[in-house]
Protein backbone atom coordinates (compact mmCIF):
# COMPACT_ATOMS: atom_id res chain seq x y z
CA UNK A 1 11.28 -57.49 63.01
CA UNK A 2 8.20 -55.51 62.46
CA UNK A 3 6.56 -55.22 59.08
CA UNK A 4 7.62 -51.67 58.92
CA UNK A 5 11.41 -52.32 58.73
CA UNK A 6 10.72 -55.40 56.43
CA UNK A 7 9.27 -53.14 53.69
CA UNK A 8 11.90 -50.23 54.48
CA UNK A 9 14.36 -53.45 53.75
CA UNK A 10 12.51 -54.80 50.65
CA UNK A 11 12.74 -50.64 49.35
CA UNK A 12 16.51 -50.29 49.99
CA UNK A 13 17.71 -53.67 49.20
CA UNK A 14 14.86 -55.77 47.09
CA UNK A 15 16.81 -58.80 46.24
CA UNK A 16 18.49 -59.66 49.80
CA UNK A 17 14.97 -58.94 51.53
CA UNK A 18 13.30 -61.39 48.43
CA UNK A 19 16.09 -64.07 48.79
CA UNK A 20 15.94 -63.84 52.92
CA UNK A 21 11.83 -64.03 52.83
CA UNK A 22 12.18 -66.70 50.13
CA UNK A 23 14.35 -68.79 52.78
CA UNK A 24 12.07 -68.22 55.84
CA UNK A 25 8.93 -68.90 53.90
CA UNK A 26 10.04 -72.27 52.11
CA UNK A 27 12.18 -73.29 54.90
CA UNK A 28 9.57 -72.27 57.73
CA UNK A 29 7.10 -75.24 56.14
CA UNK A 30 9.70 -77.39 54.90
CA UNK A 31 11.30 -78.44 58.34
CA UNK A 32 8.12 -79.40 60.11
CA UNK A 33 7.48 -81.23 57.27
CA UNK A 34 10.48 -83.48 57.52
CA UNK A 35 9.93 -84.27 60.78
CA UNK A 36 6.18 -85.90 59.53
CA UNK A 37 4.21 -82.54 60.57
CA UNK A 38 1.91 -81.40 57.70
CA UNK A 39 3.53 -83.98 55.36
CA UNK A 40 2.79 -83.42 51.52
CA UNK A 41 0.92 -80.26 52.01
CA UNK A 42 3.51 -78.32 53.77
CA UNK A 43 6.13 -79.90 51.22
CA UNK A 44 4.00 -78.30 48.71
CA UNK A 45 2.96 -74.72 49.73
CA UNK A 46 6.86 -74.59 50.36
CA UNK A 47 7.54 -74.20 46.86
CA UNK A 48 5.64 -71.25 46.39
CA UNK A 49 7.87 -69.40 48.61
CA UNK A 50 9.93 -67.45 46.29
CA UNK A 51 7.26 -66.46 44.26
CA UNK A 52 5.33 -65.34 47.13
CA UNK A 53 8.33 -63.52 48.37
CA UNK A 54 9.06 -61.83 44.71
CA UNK A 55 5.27 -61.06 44.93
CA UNK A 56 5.41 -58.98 48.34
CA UNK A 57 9.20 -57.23 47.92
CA UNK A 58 7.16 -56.17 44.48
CA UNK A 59 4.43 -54.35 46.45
CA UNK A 60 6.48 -52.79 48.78
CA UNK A 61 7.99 -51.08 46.17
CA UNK A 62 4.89 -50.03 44.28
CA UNK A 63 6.12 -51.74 41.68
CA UNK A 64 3.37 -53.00 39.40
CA UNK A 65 2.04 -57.29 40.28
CA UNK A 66 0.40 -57.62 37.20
CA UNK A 67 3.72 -56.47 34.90
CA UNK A 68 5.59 -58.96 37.00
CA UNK A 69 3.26 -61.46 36.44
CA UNK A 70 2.00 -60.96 32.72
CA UNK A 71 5.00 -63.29 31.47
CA UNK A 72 2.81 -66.14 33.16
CA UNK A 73 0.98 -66.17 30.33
CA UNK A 74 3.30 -65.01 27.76
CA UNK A 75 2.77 -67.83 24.64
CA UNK A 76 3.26 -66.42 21.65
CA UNK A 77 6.94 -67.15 20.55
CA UNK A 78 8.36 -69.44 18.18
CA UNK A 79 7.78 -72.66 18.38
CA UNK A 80 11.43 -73.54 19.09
CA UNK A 81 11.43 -72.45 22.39
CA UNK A 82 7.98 -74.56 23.10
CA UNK A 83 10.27 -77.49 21.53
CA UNK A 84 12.86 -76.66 23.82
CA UNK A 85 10.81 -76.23 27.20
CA UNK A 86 9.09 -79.24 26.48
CA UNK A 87 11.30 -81.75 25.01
CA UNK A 88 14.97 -80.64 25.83
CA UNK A 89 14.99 -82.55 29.01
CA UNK A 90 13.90 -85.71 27.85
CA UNK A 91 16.38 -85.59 24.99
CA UNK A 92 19.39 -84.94 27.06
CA UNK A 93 17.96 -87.90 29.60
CA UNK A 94 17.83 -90.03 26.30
CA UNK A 95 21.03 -89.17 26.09
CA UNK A 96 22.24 -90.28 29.30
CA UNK A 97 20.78 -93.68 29.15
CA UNK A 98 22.67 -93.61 26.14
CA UNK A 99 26.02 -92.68 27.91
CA UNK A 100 25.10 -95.30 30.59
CA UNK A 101 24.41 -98.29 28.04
CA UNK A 102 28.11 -97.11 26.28
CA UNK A 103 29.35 -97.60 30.13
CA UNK A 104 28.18 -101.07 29.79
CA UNK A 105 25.56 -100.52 32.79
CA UNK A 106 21.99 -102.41 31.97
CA UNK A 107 19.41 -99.84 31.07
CA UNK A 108 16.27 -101.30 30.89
CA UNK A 109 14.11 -100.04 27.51
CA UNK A 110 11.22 -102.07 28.88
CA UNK A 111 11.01 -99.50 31.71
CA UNK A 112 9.44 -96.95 29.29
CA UNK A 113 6.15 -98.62 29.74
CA UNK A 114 5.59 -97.11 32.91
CA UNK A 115 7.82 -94.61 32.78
CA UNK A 116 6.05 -92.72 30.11
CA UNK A 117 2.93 -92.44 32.21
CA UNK A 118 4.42 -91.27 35.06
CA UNK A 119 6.57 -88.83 33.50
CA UNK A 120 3.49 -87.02 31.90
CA UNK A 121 2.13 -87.67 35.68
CA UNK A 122 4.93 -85.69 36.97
CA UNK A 123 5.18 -83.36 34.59
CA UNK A 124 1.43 -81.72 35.35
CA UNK A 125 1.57 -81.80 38.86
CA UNK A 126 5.43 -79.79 38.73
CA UNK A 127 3.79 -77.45 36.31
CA UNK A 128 0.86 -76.85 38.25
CA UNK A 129 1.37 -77.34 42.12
CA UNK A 130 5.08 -77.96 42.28
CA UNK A 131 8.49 -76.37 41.69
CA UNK A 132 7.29 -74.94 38.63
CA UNK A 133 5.64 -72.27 40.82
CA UNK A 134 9.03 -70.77 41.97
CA UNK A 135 9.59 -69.43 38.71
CA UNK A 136 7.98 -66.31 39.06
CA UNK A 137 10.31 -65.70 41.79
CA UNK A 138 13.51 -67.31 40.51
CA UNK A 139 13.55 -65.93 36.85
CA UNK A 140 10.87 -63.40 36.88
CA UNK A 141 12.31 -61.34 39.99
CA UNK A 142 16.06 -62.44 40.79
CA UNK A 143 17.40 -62.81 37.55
CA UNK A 144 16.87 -59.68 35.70
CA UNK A 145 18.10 -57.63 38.96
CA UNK A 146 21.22 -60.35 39.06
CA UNK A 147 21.45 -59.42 35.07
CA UNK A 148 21.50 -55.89 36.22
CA UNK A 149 24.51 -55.91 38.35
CA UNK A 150 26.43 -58.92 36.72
CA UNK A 151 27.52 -60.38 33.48
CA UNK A 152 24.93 -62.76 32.82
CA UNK A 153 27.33 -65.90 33.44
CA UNK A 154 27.90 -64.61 37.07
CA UNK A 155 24.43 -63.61 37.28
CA UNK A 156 23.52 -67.00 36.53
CA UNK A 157 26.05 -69.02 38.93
CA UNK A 158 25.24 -66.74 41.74
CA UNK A 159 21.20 -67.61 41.13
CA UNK A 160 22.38 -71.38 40.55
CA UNK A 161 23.87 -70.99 44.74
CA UNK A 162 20.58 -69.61 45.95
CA UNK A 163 18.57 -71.65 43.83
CA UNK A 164 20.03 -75.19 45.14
CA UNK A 165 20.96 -73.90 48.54
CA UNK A 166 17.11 -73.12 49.36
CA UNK A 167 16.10 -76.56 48.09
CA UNK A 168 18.72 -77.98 50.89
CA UNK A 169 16.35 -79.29 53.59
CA UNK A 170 14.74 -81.61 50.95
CA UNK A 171 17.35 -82.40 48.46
CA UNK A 172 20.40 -82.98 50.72
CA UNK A 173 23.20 -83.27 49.09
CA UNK A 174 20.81 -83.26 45.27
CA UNK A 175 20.67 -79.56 45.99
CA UNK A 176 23.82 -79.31 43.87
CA UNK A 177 21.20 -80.32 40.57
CA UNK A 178 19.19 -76.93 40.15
CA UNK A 179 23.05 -75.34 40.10
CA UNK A 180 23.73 -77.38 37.18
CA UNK A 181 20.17 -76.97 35.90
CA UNK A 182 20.11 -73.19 36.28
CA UNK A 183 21.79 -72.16 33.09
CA UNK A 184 19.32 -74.25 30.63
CA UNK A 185 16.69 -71.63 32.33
CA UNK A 186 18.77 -68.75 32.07
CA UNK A 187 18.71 -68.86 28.72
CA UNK A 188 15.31 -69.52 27.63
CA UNK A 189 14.33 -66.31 29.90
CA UNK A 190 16.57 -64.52 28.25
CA UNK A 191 15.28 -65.12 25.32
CA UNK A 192 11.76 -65.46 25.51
CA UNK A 193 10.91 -63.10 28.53
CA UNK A 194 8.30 -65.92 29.22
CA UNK A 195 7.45 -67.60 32.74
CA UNK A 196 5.38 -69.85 31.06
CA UNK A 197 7.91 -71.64 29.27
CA UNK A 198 9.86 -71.49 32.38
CA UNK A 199 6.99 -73.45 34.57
CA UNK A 200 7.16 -76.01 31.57
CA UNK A 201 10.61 -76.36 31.56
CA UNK A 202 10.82 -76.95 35.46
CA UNK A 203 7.84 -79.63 34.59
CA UNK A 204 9.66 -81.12 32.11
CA UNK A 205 13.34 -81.22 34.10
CA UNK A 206 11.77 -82.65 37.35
CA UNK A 207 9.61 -84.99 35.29
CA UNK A 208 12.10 -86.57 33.42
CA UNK A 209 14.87 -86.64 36.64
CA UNK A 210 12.28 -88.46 38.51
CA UNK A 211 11.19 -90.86 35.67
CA UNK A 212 13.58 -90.72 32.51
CA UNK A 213 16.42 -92.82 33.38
CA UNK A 214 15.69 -96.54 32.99
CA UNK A 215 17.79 -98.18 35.28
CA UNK A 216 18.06 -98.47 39.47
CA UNK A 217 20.43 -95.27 40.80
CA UNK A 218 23.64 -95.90 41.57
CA UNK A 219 26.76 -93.78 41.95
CA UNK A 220 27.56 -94.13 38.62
CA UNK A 221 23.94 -92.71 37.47
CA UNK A 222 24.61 -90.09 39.63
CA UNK A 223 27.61 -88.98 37.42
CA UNK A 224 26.33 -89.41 34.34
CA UNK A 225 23.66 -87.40 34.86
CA UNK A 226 25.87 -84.86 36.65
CA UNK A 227 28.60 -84.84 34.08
CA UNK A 228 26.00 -84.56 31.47
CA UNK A 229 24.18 -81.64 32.66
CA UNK A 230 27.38 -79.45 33.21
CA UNK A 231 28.54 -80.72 29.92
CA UNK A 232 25.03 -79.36 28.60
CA UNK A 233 25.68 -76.30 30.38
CA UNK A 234 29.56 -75.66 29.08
CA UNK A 235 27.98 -75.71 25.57
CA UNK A 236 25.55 -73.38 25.95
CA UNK A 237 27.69 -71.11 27.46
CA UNK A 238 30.43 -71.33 24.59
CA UNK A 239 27.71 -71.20 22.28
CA UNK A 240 26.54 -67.89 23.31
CA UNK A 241 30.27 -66.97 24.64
CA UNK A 242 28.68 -66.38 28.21
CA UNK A 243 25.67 -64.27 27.25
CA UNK A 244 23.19 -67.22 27.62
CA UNK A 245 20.88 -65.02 25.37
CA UNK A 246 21.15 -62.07 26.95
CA UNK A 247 20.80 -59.14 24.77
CA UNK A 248 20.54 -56.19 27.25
CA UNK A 249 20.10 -55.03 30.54
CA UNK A 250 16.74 -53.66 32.29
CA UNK A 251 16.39 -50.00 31.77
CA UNK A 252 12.66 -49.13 32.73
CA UNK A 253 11.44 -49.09 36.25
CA UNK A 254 10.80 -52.35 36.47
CA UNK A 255 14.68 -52.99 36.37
CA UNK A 256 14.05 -55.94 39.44
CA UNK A 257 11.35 -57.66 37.79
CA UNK A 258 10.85 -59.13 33.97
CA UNK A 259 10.35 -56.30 31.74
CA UNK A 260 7.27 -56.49 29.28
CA UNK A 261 8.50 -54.48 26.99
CA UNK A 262 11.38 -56.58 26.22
CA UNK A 263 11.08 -58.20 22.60
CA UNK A 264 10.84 -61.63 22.37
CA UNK A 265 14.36 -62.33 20.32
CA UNK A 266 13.73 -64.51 17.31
């Protein structure tokens, strides 16, 4: 396909030609990858496929890159959400090593010694150079058009399929997580039109995944921490009876990318 008809796509159908480009681009340096060509480098320039994907259906359209990107640096809301982004992950992992120790399984408390470290490890490197760069493709493209055309419940589970399907060729069968993950994100976009606390919150989810429970996996593990995340998720979505802190739908131009105009809600 010449680059011609990819922009005439991106024009007349801007989220199929972002989640199709998002796909190729991740998945293009992903495979070679697995198969021990490129290794961690490849691994890692594959994450910033959706927001590089996001970034070019945005040009085509003449829409404008730095209105799609200004919620990068958006920091100025309360400090609830900062609370939330940062330290809602690690409380609901201190809750399943909770769960598990009520299960009678041996969690290890002495594990927090290095666990700590590498958490805040983790954490930096996500934020940085790691999944927390697909945010500005994720939430600050796909979303808000998803929002458009959907409730934001469906808009939500139908971003949770394309969000864990893509991560398929290095999660496996794990790419079921970011489905369950999906809605904790939802809502602090909604309500904070900020990618920055989005990057944080993908820091702080991978981060504590990777380092937070404080015993060896197991099957058992794996539902706990599955049944605990979708229990998570049920609450928030009673809580805000499925608007996951939506107010209102996109009514400016930038309708397929985050609006910055839209209020932060208190």
């Amino acid at each position: 396909m010449n680059l011609d008809r990819l922009r005439d796509l991106a024009r007349r159908h801007p989220l199929g030609t972002f989640v199709t480009l998002a796909y190729a681009i991740s998945w293009t340096l992903w495979v070679p990858a697995l198969f021990g060509a490129g290794g961690m480098a490849l691994l890692a320039l594959g994450a910033f496929g959706p927001a590089v994907a996001a970034g070019l259906v945005v040009r085509w359209n003449g829409w404008s890159i730095q209105d799609w990107l200004r919620p990068l640096v958006r920091w100025r809301v309360p400090g609830r959400y900062w609370l939330y982004a940062l330290g809602g992950p690690a409380a609901l992992f201190a809750l399943m090593n909770l769960e598990l120790a009520l299960l009678g399984e041996d969690v290890e408390l002495s594990r927090l010694t290095s666990a700590l470290p590498s958490y805040l490890a983790s954490f930096v490197v996500i934020a940085l150079i790691g999944g927390g760069q697909e945010e500005p493709g994720w939430r600050g493209f796909a979303l808000d058009r998803l929002q458009g055309r959907y409730s934001p419940l469906v808009a939500t589970l139908l971003l949770g399929v394309i969000w864990g399907v893509w991560h398929l060729p290095i999660y496996g069968l794990g790419f079921v997580g970011p489905m369950m993950f999906v809605f904790y994100y939802t809502w602090l976009w909604n309500r904070t039109r900020s990618l920055l606390l989005c990057v944080l919150l993908h820091g702080s989810f991978t981060a504590a995944l990777d380092n937070l429970i404080l015993m060896r996996d197991s099957l058992t593990v794996d539902l706990v921490i599955l049944g605990t995340l979708v229990g998570g998720a049920a609450l928030l979505v009673a809580a805000t009876r499925g608007r996951l802190g939506f107010d209102r739908r996109p009514t400016t131009a930038l309708a397929a990318v985050a609006s910055p105009s839209t209020e932060v809600r208190a």
